[in-house]
PDB file of N, CA and C in Angstrom:
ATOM      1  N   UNK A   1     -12.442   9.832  18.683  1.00  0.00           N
ATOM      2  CA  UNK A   1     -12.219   9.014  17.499  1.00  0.00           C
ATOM      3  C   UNK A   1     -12.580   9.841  16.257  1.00  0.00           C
ATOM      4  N   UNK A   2     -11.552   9.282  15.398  1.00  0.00           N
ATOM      5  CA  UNK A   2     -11.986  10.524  14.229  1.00  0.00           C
ATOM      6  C   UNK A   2     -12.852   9.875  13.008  1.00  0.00           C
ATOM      7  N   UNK A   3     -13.427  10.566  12.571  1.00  0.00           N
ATOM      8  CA  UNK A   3     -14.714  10.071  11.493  1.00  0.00           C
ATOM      9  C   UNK A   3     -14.248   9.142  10.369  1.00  0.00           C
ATOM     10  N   UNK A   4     -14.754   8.133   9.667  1.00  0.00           N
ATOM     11  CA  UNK A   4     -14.532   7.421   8.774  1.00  0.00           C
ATOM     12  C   UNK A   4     -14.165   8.464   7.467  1.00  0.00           C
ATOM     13  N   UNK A   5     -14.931   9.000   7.131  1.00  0.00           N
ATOM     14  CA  UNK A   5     -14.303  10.096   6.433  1.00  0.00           C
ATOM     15  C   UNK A   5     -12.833  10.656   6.480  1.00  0.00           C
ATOM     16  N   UNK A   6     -12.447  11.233   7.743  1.00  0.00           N
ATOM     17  CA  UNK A   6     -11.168  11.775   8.361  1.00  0.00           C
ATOM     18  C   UNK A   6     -10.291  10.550   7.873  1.00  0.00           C
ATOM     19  N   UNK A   7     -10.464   9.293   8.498  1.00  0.00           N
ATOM     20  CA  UNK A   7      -9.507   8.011   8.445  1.00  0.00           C
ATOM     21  C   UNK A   7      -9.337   8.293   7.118  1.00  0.00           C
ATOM     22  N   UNK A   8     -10.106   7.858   6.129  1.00  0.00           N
ATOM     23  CA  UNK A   8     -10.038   7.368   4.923  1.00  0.00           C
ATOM     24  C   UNK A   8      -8.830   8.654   4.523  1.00  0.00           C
ATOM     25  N   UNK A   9     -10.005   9.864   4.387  1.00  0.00           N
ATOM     26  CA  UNK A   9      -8.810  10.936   3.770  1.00  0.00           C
ATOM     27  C   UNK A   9      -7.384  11.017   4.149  1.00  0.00           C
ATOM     28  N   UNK A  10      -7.653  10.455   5.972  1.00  0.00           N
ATOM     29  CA  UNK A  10      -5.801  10.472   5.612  1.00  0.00           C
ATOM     30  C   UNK A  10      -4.715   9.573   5.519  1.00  0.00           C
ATOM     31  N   UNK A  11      -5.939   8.508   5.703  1.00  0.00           N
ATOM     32  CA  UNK A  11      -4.508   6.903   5.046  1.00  0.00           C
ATOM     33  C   UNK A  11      -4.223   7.095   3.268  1.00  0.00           C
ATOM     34  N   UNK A  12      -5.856   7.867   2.775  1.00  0.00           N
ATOM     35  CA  UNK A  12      -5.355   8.023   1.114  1.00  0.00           C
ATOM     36  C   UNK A  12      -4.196   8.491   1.000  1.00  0.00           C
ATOM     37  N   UNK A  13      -4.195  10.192   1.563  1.00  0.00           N
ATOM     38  CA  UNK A  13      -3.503  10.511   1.354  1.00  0.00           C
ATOM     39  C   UNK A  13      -1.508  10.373   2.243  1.00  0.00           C
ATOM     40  N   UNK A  14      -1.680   9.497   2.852  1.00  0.00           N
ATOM     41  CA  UNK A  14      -0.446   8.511   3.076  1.00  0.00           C
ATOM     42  C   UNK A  14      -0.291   7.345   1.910  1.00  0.00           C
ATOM     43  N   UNK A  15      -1.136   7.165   1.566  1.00  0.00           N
ATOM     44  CA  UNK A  15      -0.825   5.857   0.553  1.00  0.00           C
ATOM     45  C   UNK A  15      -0.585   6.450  -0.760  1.00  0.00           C
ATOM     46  N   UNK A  16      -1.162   7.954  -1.476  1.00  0.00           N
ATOM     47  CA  UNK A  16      -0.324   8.897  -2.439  1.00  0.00           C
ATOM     48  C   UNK A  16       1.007   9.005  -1.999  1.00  0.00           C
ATOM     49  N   UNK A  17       1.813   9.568  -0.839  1.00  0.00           N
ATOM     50  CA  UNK A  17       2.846  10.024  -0.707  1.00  0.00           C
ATOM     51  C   UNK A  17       3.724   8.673  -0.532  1.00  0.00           C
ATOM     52  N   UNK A  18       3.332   7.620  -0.056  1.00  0.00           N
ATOM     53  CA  UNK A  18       3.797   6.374  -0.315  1.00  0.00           C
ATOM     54  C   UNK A  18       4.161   5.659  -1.542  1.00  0.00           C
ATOM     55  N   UNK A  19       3.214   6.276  -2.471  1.00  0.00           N
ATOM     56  CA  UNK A  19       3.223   5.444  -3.922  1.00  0.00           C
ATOM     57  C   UNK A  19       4.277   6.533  -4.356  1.00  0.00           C
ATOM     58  N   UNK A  20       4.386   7.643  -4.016  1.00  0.00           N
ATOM     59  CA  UNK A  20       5.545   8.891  -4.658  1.00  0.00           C
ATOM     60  C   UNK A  20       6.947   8.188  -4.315  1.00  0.00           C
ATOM     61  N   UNK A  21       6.835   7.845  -3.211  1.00  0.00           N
ATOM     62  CA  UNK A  21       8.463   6.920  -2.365  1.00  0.00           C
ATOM     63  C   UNK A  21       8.847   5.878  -3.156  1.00  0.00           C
ATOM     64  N   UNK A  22       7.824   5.140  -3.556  1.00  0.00           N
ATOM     65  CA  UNK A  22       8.084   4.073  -4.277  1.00  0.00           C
ATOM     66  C   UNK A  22       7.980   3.975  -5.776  1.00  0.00           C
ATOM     67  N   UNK A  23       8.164   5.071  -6.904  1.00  0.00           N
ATOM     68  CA  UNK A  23       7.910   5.603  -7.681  1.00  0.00           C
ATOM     69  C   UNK A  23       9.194   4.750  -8.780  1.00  0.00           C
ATOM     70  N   UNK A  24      10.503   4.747  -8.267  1.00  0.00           N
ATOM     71  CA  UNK A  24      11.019   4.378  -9.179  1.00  0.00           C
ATOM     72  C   UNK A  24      10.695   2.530  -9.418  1.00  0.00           C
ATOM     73  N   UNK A  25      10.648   2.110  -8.397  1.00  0.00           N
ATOM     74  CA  UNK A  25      10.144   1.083  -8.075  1.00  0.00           C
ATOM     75  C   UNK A  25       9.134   0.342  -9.504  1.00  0.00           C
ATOM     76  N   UNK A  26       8.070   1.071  -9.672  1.00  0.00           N
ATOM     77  CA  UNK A  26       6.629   1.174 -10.009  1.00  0.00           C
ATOM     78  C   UNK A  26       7.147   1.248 -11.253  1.00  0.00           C
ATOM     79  N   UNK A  27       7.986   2.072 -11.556  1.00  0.00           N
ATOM     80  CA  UNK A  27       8.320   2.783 -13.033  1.00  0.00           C
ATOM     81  C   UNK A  27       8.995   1.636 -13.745  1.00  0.00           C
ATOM     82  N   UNK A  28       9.640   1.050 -12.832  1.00  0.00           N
ATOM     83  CA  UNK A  28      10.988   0.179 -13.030  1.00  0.00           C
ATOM     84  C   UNK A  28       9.924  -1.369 -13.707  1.00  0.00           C
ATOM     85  N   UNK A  29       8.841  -1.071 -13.046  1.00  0.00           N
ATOM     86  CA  UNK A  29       7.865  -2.296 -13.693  1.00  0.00           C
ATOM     87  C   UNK A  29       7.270  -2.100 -14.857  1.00  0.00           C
ATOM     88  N   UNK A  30       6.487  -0.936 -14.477  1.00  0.00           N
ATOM     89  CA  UNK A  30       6.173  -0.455 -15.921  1.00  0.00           C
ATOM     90  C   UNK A  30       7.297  -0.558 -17.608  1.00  0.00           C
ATOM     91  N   UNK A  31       8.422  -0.791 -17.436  1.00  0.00           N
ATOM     92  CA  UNK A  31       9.716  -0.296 -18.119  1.00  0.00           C
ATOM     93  C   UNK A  31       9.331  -2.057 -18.641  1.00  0.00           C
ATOM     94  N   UNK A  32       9.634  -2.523 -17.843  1.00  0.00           N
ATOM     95  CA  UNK A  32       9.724  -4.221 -18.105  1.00  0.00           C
ATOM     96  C   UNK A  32       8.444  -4.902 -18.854  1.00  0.00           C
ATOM     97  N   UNK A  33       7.572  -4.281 -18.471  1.00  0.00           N
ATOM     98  CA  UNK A  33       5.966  -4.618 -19.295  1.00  0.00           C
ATOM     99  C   UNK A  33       6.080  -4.187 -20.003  1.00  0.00           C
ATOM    100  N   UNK A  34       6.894  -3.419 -20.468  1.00  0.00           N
ATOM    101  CA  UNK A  34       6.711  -2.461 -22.067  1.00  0.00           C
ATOM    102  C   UNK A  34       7.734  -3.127 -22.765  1.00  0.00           C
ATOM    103  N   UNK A  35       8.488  -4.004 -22.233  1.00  0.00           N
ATOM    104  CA  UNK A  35       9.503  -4.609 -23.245  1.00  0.00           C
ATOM    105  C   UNK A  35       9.186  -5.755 -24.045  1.00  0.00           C
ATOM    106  N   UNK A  36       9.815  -6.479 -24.958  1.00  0.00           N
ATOM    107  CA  UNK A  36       9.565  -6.836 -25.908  1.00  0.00           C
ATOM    108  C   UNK A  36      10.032  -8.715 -25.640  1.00  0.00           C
ATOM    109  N   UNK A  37      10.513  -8.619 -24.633  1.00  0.00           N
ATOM    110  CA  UNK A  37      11.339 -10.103 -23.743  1.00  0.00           C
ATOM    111  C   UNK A  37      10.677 -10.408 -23.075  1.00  0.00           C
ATOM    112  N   UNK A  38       9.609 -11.644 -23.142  1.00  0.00           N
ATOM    113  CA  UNK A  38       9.102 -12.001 -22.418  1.00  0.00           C
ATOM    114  C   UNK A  38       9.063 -12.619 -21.466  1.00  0.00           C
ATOM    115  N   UNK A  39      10.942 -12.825 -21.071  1.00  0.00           N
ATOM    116  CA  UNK A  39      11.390 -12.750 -19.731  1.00  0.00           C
ATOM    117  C   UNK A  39      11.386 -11.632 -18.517  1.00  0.00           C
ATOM    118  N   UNK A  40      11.283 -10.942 -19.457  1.00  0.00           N
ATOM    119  CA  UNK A  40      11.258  -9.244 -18.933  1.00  0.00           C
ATOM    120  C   UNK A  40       9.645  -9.286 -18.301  1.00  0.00           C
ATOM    121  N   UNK A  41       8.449  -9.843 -18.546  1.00  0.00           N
ATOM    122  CA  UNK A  41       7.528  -9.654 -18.563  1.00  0.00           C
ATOM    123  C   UNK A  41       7.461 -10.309 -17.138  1.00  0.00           C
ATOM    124  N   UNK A  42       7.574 -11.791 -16.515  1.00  0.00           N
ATOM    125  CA  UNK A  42       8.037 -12.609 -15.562  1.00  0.00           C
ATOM    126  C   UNK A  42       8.825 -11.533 -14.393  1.00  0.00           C
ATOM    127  N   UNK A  43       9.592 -10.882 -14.755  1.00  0.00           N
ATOM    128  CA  UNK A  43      10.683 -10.381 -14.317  1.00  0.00           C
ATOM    129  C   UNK A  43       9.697  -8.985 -13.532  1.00  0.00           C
ATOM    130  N   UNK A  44       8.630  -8.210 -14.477  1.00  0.00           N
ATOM    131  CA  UNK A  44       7.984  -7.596 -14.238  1.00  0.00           C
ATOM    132  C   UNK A  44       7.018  -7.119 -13.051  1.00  0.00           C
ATOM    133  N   UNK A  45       6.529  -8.774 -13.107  1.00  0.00           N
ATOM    134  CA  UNK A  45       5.344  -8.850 -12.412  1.00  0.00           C
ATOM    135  C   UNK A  45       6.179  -8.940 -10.603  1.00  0.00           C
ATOM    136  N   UNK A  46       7.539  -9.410 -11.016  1.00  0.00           N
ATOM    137  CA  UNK A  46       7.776 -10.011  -9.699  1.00  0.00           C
ATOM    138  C   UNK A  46       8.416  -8.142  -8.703  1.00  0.00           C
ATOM    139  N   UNK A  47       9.149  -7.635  -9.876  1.00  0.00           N
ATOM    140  CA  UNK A  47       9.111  -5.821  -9.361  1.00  0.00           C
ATOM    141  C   UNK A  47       8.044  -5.665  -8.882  1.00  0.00           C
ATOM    142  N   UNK A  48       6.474  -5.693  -9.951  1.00  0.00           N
ATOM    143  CA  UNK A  48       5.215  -5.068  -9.371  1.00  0.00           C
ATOM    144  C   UNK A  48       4.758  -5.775  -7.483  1.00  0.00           C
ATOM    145  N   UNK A  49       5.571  -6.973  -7.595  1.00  0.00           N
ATOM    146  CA  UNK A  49       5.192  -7.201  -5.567  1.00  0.00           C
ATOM    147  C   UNK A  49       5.960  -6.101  -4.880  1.00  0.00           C
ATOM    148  N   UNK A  50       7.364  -6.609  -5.245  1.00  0.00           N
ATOM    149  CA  UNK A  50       8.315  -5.631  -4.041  1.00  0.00           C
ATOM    150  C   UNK A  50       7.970  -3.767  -4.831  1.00  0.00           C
ATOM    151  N   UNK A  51       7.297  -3.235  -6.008  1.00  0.00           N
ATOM    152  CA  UNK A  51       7.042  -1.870  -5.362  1.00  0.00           C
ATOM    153  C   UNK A  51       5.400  -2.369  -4.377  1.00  0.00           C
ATOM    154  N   UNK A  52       5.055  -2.884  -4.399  1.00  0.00           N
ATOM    155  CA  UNK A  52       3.622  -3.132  -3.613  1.00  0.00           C
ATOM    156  C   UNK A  52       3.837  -2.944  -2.188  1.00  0.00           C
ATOM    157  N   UNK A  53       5.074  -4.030  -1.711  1.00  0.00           N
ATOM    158  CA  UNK A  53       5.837  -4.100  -0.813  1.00  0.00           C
ATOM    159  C   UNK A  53       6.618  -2.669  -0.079  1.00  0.00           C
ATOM    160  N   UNK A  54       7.160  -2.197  -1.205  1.00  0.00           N
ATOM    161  CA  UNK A  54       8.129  -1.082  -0.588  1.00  0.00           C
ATOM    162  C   UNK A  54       6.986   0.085  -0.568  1.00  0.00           C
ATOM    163  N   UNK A  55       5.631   0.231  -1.240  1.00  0.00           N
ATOM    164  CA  UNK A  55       4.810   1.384  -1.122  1.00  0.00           C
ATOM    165  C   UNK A  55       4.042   1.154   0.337  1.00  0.00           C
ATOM    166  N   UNK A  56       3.568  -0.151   0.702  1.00  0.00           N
ATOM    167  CA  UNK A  56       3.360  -0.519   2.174  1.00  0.00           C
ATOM    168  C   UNK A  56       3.791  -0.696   2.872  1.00  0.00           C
ATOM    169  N   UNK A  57       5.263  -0.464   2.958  1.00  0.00           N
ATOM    170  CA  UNK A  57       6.134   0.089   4.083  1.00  0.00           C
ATOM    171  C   UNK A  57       6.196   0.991   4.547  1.00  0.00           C
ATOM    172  N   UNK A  58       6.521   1.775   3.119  1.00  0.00           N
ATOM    173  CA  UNK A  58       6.403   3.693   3.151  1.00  0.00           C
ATOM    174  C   UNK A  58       4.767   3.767   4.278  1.00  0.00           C
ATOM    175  N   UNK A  59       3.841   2.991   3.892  1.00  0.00           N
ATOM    176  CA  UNK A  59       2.547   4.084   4.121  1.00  0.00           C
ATOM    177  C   UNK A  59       2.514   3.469   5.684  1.00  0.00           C
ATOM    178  N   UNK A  60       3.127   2.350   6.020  1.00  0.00           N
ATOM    179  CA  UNK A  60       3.109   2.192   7.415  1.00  0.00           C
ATOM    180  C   UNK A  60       3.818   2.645   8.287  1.00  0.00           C
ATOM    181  N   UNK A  61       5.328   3.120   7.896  1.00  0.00           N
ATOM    182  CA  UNK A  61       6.042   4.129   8.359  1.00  0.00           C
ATOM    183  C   UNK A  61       5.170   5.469   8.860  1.00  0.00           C
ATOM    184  N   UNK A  62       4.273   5.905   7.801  1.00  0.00           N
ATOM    185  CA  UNK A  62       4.161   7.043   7.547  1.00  0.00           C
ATOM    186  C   UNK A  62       2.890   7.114   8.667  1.00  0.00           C
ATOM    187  N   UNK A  63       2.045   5.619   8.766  1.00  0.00           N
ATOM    188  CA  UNK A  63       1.116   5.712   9.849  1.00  0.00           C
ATOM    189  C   UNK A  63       1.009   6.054  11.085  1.00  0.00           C
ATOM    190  N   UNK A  64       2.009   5.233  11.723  1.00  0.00           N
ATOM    191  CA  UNK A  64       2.835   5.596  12.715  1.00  0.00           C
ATOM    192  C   UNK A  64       3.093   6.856  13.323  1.00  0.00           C
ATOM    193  N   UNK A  65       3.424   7.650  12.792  1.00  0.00           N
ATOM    194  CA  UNK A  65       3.076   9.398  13.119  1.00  0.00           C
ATOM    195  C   UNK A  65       1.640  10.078  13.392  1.00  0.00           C
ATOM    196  N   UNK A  66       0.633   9.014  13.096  1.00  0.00           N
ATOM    197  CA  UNK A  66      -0.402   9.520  14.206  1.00  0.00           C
ATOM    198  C   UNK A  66      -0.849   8.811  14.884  1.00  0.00           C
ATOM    199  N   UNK A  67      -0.749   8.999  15.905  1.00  0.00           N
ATOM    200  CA  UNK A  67      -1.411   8.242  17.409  1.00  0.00           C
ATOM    201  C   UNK A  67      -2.799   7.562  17.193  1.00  0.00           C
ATOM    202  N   UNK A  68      -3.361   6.259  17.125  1.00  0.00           N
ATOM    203  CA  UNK A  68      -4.475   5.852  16.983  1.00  0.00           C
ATOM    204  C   UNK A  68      -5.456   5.700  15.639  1.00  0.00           C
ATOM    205  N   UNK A  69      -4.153   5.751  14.540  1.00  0.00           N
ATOM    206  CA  UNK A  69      -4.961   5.926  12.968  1.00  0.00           C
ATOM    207  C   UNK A  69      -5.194   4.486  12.784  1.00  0.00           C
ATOM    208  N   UNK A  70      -3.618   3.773  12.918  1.00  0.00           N
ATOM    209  CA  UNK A  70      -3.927   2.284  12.614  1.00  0.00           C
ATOM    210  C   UNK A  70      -5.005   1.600  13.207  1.00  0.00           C
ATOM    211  N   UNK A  71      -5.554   2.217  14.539  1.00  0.00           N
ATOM    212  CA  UNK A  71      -6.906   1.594  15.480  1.00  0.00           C
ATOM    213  C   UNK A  71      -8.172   1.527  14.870  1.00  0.00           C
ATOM    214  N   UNK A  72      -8.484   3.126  14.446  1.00  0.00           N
ATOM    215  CA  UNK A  72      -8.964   3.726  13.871  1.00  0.00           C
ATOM    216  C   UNK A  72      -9.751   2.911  12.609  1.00  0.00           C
ATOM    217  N   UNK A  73      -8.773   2.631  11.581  1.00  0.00           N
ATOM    218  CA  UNK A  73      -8.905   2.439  10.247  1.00  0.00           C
ATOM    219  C   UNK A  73      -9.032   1.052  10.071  1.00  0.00           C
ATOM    220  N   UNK A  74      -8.555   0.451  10.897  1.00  0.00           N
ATOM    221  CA  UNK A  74      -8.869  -1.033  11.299  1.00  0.00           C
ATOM    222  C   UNK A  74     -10.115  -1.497  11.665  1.00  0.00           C
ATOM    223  N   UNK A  75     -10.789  -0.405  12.493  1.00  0.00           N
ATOM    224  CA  UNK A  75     -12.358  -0.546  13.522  1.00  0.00           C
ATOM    225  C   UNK A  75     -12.894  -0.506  11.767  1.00  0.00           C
ATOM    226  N   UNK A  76     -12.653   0.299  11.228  1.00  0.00           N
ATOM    227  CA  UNK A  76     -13.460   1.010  10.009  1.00  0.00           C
ATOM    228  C   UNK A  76     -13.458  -0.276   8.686  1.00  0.00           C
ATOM    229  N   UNK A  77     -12.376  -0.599   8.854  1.00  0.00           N
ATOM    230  CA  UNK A  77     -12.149  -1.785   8.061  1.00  0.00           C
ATOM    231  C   UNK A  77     -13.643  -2.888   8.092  1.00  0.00           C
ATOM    232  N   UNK A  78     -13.233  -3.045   9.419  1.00  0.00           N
ATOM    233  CA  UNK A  78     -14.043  -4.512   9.813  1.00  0.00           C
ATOM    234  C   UNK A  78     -15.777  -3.852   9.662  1.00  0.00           C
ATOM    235  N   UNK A  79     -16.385  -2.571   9.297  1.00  0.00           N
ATOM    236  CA  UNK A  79     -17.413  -2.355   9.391  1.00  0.00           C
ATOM    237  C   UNK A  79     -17.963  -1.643   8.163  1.00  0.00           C
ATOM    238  N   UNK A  80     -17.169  -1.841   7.046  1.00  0.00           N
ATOM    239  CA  UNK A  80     -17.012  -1.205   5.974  1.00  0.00           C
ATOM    240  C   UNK A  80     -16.342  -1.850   4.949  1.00  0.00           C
ATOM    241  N   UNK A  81     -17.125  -2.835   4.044  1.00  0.00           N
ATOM    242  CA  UNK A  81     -16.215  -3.328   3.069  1.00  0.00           C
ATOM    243  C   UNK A  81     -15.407  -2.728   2.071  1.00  0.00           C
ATOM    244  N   UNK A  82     -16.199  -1.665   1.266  1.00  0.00           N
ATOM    245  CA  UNK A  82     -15.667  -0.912   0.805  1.00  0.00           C
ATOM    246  C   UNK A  82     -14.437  -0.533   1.266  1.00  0.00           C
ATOM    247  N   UNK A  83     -14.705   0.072   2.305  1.00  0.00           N
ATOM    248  CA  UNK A  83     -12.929   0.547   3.680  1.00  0.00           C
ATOM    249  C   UNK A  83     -12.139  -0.127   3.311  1.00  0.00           C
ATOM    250  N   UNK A  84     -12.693  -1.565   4.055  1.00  0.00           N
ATOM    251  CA  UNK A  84     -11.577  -2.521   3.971  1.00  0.00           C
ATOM    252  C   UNK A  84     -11.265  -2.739   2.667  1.00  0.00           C
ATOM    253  N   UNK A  85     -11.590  -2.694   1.269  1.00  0.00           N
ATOM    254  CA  UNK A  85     -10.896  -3.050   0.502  1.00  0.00           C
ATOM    255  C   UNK A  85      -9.873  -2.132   0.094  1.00  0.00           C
ATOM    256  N   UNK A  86      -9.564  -1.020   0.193  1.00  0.00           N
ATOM    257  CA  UNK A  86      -8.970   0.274   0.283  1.00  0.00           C
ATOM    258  C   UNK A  86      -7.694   0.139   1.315  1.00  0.00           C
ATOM    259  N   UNK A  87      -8.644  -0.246   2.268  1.00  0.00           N
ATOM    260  CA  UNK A  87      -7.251  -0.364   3.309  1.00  0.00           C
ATOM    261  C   UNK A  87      -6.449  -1.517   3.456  1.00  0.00           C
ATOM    262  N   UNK A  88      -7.034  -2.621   2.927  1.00  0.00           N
ATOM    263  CA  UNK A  88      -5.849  -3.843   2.756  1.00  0.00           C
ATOM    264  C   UNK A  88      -5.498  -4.077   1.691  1.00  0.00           C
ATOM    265  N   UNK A  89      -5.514  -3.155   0.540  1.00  0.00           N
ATOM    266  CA  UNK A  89      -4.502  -2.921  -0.532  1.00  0.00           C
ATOM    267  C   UNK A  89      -3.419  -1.913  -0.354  1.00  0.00           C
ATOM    268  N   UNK A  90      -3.561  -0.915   0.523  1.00  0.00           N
ATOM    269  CA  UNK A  90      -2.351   0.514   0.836  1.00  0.00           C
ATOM    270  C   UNK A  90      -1.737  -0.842   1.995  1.00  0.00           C
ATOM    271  N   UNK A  91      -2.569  -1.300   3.268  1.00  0.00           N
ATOM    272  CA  UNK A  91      -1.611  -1.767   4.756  1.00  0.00           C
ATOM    273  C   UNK A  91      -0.974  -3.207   4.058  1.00  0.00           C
ATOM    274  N   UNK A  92      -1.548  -3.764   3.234  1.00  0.00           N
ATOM    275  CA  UNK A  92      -1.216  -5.181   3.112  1.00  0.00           C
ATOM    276  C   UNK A  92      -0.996  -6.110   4.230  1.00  0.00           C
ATOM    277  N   UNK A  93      -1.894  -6.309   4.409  1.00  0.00           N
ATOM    278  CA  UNK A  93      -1.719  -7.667   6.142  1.00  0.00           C
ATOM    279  C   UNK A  93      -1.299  -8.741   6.314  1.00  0.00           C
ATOM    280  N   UNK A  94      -0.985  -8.778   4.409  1.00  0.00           N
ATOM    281  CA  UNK A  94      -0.061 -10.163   4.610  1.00  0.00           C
ATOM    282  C   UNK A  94       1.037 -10.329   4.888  1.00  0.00           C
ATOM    283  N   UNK A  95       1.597  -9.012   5.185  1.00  0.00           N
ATOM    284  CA  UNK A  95       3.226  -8.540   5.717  1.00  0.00           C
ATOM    285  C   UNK A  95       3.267  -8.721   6.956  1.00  0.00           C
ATOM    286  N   UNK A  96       1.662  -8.988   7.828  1.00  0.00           N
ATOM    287  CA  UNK A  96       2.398  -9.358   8.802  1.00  0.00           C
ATOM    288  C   UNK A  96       2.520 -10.985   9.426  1.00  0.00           C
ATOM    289  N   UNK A  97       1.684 -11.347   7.954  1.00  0.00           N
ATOM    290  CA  UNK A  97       2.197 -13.140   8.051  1.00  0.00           C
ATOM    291  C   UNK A  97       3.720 -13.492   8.145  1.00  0.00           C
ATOM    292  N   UNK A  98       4.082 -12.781   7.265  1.00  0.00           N
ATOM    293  CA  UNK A  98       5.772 -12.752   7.470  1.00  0.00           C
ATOM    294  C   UNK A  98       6.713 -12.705   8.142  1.00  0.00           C
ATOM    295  N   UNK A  99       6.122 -11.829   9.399  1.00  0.00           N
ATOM    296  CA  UNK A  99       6.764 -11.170  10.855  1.00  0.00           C
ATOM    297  C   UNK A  99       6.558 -12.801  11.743  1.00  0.00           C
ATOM    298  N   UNK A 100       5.306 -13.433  11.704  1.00  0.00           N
ATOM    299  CA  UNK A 100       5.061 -15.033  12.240  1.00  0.00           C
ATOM    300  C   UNK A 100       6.255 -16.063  12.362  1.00  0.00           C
TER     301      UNK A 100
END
């Protein structure tokens, strides 16, 4: 099993290359908060879910390519608040209320 340390460093750095995937996404919100329509603003917030969405896809895709991280980071979760708050903002677990 690999060290809490190890986990962390490498779901971060899955959840950087995730937020890079989902970049226009992110931008595309940012664009709308900066506008001057405060329909645009409404319109905004609802982009800022689906890039949330499409960046926790990317990083679960991206999990998947190592054998036993999701186990891993999960054990670490439940014994580490800090962890867990880190890690159920990149995995989002409410995606898998959805799958229900």
């Amino acid at each position: 099993m690999r060290t809490k340390e190890e986990v962390y460093d490498l779901i971060f750095d899955l959840n950087e290359e995730a937020h890079s995937k989902a970049w226009d996404t992110w931008e595309e919100s940012d664009r709308l908060m900066d506008s001057e329509d405060e329909d645009d603003w409404d319109r905004a917030e609802e982009v800022k879910e689906e890039a949330s969405e499409e960046q926790a896809g990317y990083f679960r895709e991206m999990l998947e390519q190592y054998p036993g991280l999701l186990e891993e980071a999960m054990h670490y979760a439940e014994t580490d608040e800090s962890f867990k708050m880190e890690w159920e903002a990149w995995y989002c677990p409410w995606l898998d209320e959805d799958d229900e």
